[in-house]
PDB file of N, CA and C in Angstrom:
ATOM      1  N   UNK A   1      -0.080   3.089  58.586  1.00  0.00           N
ATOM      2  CA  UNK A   1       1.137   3.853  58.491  1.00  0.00           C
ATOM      3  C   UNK A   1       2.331   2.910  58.570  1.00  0.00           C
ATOM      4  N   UNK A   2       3.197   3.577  57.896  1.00  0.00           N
ATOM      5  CA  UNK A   2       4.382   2.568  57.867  1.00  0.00           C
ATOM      6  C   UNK A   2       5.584   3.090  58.443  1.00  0.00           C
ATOM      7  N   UNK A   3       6.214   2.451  59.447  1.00  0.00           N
ATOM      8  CA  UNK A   3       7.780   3.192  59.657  1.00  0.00           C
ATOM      9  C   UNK A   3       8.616   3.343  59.170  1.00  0.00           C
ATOM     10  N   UNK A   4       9.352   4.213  58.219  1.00  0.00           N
ATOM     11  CA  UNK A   4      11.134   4.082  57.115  1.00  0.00           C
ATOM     12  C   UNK A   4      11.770   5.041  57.809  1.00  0.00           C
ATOM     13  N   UNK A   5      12.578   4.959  58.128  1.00  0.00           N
ATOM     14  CA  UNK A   5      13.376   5.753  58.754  1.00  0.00           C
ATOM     15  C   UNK A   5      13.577   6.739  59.663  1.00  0.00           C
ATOM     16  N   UNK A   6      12.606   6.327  60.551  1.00  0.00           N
ATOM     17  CA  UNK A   6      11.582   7.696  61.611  1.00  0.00           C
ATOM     18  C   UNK A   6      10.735   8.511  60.766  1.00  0.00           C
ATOM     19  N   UNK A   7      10.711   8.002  59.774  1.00  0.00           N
ATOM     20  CA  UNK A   7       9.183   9.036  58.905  1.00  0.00           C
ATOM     21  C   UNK A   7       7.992   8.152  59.215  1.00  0.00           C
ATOM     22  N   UNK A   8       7.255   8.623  59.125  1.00  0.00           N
ATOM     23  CA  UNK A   8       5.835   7.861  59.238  1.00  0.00           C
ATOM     24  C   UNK A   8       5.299   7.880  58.072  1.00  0.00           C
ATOM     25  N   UNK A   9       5.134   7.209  57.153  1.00  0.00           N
ATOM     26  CA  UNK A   9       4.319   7.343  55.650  1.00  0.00           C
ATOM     27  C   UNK A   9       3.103   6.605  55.226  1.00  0.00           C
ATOM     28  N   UNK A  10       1.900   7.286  54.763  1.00  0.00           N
ATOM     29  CA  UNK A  10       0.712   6.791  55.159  1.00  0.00           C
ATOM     30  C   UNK A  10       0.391   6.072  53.742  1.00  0.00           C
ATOM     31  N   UNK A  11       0.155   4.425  53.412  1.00  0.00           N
ATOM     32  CA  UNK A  11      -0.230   3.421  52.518  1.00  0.00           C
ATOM     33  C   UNK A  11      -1.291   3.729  52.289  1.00  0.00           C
ATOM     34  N   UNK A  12      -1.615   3.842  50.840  1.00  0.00           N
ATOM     35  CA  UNK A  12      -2.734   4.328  50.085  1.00  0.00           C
ATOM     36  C   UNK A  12      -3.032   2.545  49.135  1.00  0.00           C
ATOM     37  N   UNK A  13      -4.665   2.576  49.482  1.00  0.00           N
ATOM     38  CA  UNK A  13      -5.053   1.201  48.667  1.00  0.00           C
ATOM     39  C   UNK A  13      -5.283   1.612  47.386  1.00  0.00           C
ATOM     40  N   UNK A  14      -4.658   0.705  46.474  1.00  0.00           N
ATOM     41  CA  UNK A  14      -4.337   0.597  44.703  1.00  0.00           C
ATOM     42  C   UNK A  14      -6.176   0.588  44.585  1.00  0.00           C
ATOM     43  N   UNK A  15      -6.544   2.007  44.185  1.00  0.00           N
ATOM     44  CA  UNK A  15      -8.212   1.381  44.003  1.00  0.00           C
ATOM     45  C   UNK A  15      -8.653   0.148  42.479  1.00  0.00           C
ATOM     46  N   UNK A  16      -7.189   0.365  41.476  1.00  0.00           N
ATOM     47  CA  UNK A  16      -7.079  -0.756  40.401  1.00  0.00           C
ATOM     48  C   UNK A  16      -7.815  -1.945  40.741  1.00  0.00           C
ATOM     49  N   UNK A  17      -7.214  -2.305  41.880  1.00  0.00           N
ATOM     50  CA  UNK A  17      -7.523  -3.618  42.422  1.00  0.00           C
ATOM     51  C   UNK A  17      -8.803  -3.943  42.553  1.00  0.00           C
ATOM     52  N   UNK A  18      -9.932  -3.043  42.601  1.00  0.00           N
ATOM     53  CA  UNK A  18     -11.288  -2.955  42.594  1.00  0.00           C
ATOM     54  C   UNK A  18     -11.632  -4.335  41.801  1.00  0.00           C
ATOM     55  N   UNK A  19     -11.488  -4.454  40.524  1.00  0.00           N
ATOM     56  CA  UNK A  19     -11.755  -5.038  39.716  1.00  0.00           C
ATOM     57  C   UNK A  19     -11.449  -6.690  39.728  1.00  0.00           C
ATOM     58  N   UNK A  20     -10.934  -6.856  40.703  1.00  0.00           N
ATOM     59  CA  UNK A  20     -10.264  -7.917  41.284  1.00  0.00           C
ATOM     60  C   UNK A  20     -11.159  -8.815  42.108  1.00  0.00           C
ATOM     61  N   UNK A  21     -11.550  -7.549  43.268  1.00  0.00           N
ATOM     62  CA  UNK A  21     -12.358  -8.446  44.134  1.00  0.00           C
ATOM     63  C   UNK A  21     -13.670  -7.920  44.734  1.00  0.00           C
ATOM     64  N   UNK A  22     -14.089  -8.797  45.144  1.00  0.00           N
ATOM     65  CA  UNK A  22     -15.113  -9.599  45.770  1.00  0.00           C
ATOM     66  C   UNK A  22     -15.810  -9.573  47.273  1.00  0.00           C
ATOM     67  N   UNK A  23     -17.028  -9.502  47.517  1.00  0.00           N
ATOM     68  CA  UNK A  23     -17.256  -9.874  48.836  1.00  0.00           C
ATOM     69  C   UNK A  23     -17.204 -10.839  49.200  1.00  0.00           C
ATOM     70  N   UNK A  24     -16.430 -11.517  50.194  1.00  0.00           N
ATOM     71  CA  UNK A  24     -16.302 -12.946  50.399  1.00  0.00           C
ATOM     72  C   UNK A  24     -17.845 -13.540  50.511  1.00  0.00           C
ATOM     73  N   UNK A  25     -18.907 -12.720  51.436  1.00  0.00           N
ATOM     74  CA  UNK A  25     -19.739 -13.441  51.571  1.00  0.00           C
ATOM     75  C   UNK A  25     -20.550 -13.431  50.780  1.00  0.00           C
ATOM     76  N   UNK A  26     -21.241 -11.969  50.068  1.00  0.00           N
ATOM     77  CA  UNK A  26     -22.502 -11.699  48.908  1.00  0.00           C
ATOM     78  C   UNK A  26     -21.784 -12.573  47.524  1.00  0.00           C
ATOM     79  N   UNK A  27     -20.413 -12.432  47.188  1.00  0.00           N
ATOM     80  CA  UNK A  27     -19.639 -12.434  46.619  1.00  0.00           C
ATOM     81  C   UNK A  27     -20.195 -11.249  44.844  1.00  0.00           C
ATOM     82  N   UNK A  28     -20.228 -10.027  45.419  1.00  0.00           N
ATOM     83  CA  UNK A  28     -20.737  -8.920  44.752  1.00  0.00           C
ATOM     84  C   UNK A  28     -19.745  -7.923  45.108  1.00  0.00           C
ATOM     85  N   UNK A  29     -19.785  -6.960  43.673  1.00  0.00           N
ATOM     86  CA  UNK A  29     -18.575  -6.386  43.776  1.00  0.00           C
ATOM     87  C   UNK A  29     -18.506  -5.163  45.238  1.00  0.00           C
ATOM     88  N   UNK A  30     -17.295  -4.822  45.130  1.00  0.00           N
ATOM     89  CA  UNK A  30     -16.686  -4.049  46.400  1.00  0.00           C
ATOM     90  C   UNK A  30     -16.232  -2.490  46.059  1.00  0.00           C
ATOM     91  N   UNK A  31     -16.942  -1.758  46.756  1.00  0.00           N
ATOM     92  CA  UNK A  31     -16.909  -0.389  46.385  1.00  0.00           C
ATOM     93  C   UNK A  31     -15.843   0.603  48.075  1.00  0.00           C
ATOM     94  N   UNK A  32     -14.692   1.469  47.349  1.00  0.00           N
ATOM     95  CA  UNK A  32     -13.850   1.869  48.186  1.00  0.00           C
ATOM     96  C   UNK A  32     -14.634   3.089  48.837  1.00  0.00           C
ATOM     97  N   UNK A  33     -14.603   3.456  50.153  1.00  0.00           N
ATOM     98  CA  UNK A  33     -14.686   4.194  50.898  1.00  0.00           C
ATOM     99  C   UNK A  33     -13.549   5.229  51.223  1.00  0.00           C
ATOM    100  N   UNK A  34     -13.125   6.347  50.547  1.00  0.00           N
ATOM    101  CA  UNK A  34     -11.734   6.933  51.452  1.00  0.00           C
ATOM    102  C   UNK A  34     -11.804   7.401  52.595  1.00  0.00           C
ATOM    103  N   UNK A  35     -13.238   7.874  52.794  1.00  0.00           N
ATOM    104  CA  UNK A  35     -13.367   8.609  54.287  1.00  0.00           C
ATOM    105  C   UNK A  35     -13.026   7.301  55.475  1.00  0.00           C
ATOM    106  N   UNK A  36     -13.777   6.244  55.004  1.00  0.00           N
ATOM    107  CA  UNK A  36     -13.561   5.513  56.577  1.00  0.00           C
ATOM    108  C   UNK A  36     -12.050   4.166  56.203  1.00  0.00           C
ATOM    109  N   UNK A  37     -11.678   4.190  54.651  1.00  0.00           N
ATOM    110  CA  UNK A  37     -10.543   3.011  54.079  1.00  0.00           C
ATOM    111  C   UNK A  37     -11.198   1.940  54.452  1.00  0.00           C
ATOM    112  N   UNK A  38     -12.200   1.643  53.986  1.00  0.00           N
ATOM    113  CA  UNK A  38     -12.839   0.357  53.962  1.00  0.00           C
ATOM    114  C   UNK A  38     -13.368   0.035  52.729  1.00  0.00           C
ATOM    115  N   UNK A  39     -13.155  -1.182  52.630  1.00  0.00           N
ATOM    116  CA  UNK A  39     -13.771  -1.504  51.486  1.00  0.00           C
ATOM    117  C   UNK A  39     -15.541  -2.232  51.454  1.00  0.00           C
ATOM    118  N   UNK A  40     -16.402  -1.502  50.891  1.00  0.00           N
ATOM    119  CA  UNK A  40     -17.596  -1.590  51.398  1.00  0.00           C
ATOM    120  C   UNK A  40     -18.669  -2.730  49.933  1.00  0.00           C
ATOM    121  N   UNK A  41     -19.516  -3.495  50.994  1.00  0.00           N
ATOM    122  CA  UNK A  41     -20.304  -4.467  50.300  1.00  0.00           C
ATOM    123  C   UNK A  41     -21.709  -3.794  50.137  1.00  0.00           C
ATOM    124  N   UNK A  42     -22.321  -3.233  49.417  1.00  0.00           N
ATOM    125  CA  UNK A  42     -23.414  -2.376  49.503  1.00  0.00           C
ATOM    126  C   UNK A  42     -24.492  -3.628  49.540  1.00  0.00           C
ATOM    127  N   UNK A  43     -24.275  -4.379  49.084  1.00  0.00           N
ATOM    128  CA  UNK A  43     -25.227  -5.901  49.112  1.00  0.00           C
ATOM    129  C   UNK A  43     -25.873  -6.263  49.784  1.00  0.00           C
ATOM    130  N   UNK A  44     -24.831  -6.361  51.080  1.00  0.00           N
ATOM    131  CA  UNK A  44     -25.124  -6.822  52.594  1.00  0.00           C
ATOM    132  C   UNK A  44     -24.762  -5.584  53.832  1.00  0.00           C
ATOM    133  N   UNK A  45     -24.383  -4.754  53.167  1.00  0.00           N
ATOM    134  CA  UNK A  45     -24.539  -3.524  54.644  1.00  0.00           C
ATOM    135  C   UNK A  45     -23.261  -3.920  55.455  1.00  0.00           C
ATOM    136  N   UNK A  46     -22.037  -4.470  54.761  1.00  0.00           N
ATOM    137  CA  UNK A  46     -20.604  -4.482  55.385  1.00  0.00           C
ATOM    138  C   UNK A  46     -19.498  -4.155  54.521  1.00  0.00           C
ATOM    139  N   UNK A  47     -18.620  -3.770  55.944  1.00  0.00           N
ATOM    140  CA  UNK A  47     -17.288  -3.118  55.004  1.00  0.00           C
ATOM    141  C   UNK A  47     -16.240  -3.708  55.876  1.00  0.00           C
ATOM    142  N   UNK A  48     -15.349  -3.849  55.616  1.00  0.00           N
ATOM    143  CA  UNK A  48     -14.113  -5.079  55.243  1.00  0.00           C
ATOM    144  C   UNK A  48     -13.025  -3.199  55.585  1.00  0.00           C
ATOM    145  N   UNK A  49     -12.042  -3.679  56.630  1.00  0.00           N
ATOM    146  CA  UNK A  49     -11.169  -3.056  56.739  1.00  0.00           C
ATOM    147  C   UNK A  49     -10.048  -3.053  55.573  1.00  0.00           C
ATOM    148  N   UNK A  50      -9.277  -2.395  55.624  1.00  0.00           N
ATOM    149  CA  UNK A  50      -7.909  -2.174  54.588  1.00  0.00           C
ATOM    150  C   UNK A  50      -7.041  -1.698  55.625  1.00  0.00           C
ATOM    151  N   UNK A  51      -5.501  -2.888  55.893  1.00  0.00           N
ATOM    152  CA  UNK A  51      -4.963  -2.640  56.699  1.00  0.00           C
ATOM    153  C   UNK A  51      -3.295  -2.345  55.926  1.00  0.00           C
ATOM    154  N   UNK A  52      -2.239  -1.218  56.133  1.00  0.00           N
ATOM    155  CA  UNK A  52      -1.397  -1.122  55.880  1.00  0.00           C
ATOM    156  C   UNK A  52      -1.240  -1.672  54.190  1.00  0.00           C
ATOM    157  N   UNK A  53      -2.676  -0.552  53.860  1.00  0.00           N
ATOM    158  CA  UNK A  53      -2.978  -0.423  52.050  1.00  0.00           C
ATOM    159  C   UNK A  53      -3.617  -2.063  51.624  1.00  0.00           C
ATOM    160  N   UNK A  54      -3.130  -3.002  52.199  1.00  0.00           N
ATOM    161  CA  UNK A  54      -4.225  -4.525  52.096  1.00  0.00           C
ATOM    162  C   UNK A  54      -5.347  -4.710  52.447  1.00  0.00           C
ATOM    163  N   UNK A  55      -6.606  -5.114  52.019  1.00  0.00           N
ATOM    164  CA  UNK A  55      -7.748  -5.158  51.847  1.00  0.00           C
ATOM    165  C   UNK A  55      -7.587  -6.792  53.106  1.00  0.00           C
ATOM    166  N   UNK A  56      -8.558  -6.504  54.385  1.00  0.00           N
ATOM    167  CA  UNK A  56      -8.372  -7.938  55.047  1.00  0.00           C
ATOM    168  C   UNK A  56     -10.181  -8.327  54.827  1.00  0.00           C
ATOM    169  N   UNK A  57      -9.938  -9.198  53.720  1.00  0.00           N
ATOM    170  CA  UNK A  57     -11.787  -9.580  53.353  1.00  0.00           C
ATOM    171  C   UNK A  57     -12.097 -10.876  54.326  1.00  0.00           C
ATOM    172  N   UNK A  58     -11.010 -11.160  55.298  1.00  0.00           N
ATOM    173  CA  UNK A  58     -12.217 -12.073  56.273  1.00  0.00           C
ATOM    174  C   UNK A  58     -13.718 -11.930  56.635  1.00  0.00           C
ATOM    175  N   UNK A  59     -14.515 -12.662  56.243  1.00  0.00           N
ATOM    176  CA  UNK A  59     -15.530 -11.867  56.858  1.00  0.00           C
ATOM    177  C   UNK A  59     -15.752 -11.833  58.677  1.00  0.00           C
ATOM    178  N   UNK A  60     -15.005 -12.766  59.115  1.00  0.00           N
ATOM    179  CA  UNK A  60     -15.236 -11.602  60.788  1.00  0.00           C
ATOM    180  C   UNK A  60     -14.721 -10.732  60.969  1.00  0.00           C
ATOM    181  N   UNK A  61     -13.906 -10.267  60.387  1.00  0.00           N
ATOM    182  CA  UNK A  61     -13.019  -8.757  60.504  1.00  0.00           C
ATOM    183  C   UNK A  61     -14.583  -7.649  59.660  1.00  0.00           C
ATOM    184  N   UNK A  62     -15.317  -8.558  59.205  1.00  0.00           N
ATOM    185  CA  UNK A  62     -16.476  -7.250  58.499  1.00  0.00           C
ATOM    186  C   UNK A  62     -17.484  -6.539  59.280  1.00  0.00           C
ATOM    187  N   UNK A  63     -17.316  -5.281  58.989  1.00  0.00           N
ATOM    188  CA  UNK A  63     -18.337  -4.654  60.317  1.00  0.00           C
ATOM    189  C   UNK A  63     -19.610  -4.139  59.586  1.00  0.00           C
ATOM    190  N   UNK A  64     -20.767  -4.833  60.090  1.00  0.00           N
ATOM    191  CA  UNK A  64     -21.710  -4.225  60.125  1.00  0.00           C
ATOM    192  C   UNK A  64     -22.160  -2.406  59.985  1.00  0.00           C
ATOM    193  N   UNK A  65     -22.659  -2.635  58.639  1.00  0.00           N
ATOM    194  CA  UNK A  65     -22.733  -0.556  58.263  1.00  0.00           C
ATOM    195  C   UNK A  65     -24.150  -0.109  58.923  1.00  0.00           C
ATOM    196  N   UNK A  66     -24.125   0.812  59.647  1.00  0.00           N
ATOM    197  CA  UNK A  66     -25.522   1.356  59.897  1.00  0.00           C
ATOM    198  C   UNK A  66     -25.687   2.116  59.210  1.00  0.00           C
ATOM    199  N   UNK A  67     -26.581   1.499  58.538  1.00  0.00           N
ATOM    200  CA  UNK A  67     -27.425   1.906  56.931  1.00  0.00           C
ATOM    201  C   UNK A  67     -27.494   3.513  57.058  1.00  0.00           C
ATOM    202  N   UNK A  68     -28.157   4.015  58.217  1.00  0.00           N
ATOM    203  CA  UNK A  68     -28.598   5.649  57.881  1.00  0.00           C
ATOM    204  C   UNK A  68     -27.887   6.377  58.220  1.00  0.00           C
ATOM    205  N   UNK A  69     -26.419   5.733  58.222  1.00  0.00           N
ATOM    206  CA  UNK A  69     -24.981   6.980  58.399  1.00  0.00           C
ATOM    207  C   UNK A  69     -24.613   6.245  57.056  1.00  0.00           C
ATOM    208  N   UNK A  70     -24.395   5.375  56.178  1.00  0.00           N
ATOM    209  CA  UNK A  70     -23.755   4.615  55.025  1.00  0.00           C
ATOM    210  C   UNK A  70     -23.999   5.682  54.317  1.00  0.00           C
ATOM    211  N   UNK A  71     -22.973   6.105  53.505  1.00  0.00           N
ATOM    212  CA  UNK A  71     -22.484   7.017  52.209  1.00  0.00           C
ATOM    213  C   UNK A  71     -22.889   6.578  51.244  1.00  0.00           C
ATOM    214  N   UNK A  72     -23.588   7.420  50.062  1.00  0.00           N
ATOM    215  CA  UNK A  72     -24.195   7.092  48.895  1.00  0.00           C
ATOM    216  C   UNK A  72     -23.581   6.107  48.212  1.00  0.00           C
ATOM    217  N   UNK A  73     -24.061   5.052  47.863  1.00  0.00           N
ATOM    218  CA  UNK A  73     -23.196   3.978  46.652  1.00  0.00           C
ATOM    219  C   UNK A  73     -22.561   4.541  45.218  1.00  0.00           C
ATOM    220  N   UNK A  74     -23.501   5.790  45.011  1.00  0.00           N
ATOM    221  CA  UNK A  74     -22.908   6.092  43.860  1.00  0.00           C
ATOM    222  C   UNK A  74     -21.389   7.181  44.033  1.00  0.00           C
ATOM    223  N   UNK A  75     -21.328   7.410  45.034  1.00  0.00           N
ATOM    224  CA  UNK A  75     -19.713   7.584  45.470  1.00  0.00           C
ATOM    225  C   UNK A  75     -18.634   6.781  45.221  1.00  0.00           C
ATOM    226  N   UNK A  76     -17.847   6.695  44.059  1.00  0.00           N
ATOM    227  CA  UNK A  76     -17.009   5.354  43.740  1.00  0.00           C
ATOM    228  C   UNK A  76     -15.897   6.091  43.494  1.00  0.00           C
TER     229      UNK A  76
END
């Protein structure tokens, strides 16, 4: 969320950008999540936060997905 003027307005990630990038570590493409705003590596079972609409692909910021709550891949 962002502050302008005592409004609170909530940053939406450009899903365009898809096409762009990368898992830092599988380095395989990156599929968006809206329910949790992560950007998810189906490769390796991690998803990469998106902070204030920016994608932060460090991989220690990547959290480990437990596979049998993980959302269908073909959800894009």
């Amino acid at each position: 969320m962002v502050k302008g003027g005592g409004l609170m307005k909530q940053v939406v990630f450009n899903k365009s950008l898809l096409q762009y990038l990368a898992c830092p570590l599988s380095k395989e493409p990156l599929r968006y999540c809206e329910k949790s705003q992560e950007l998810v590596s189906d490769a390796i079972g991690v998803a990469y936060p998106i902070i204030d609409g920016i994608p932060c692909l460090k991989p220690m910021r990547g959290r480990i997905i437990d596979s049998s709550k993980a959302e269908p891949s073909s959800a894009k």
